[in-house]
Protein backbone atom coordinates (compact mmCIF):
# COMPACT_ATOMS: atom_id res chain seq x y z
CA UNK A 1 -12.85 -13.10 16.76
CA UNK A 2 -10.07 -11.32 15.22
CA UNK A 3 -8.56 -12.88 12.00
CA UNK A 4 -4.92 -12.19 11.39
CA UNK A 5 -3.60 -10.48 8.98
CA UNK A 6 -2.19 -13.13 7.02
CA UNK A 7 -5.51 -14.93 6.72
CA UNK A 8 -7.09 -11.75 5.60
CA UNK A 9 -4.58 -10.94 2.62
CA UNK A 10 -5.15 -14.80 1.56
CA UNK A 11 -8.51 -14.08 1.40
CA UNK A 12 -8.87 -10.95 -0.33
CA UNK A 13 -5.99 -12.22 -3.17
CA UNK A 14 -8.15 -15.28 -3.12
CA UNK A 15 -11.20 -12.59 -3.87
CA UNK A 16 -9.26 -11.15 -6.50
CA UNK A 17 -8.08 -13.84 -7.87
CA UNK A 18 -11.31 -14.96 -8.73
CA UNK A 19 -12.66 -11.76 -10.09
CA UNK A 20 -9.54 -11.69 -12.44
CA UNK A 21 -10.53 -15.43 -13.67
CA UNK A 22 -13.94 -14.45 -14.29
CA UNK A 23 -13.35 -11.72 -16.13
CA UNK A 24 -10.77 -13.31 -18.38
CA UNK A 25 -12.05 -16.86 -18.78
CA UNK A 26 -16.24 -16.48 -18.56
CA UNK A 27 -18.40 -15.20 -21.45
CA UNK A 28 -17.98 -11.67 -20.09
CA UNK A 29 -14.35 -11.27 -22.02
CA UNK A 30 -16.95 -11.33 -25.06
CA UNK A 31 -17.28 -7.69 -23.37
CA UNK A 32 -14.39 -6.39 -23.97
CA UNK A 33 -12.60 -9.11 -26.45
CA UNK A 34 -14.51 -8.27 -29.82
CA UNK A 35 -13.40 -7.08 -32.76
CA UNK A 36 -15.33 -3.90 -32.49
CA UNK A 37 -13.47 -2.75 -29.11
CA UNK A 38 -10.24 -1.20 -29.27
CA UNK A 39 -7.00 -2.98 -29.69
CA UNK A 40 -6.00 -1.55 -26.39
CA UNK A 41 -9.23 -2.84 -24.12
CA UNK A 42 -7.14 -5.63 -22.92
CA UNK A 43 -4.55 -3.70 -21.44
CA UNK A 44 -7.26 -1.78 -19.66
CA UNK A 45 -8.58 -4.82 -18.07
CA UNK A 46 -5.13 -5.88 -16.98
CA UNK A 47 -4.20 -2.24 -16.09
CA UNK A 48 -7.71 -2.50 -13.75
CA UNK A 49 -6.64 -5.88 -12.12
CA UNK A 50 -3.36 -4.48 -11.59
CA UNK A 51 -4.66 -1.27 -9.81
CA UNK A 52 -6.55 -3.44 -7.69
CA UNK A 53 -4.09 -5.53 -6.44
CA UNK A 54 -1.94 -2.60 -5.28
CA UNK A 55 -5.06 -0.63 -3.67
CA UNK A 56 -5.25 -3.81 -2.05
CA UNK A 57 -1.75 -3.92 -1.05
CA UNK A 58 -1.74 -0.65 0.37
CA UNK A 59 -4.95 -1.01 2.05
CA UNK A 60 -3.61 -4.59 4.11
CA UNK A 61 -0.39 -2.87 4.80
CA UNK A 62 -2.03 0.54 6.60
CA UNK A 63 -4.67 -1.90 9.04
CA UNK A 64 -2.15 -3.96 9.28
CA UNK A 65 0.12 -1.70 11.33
């Protein structure tokens, strides 16, 4: 059975938005949140959530046409 493409964009945000929350509010920020790590790591993180979301993006909107 075919799922729409609505249903499959909820999902995969829903996947993403999950990975985000894990890797901002778990014990594996401890990563990349330490004083010994650059000041800049969390931008990187963001910048990598970010990138994500629009590979995403583009990726829905080329199947989905």
């Amino acid at each position: 059975m075919k799922q729409s493409v609505q249903q499959l964009l909820r999902e995969r945000a829903f996947l993403l938005f999950i990975a985000g929350f894990f890797v901002f509010c778990s014990p594996a920020r401890l990563f990349w949140a330490t004083e010994s790590m650059p000041w800049y790591s969390p931008y990187l993180v963001w910048s990598g959530i970010i990138l994500l979301t629009w590979l995403l993006y583009r990726w829905l909107k080329r199947h989905a046409l």
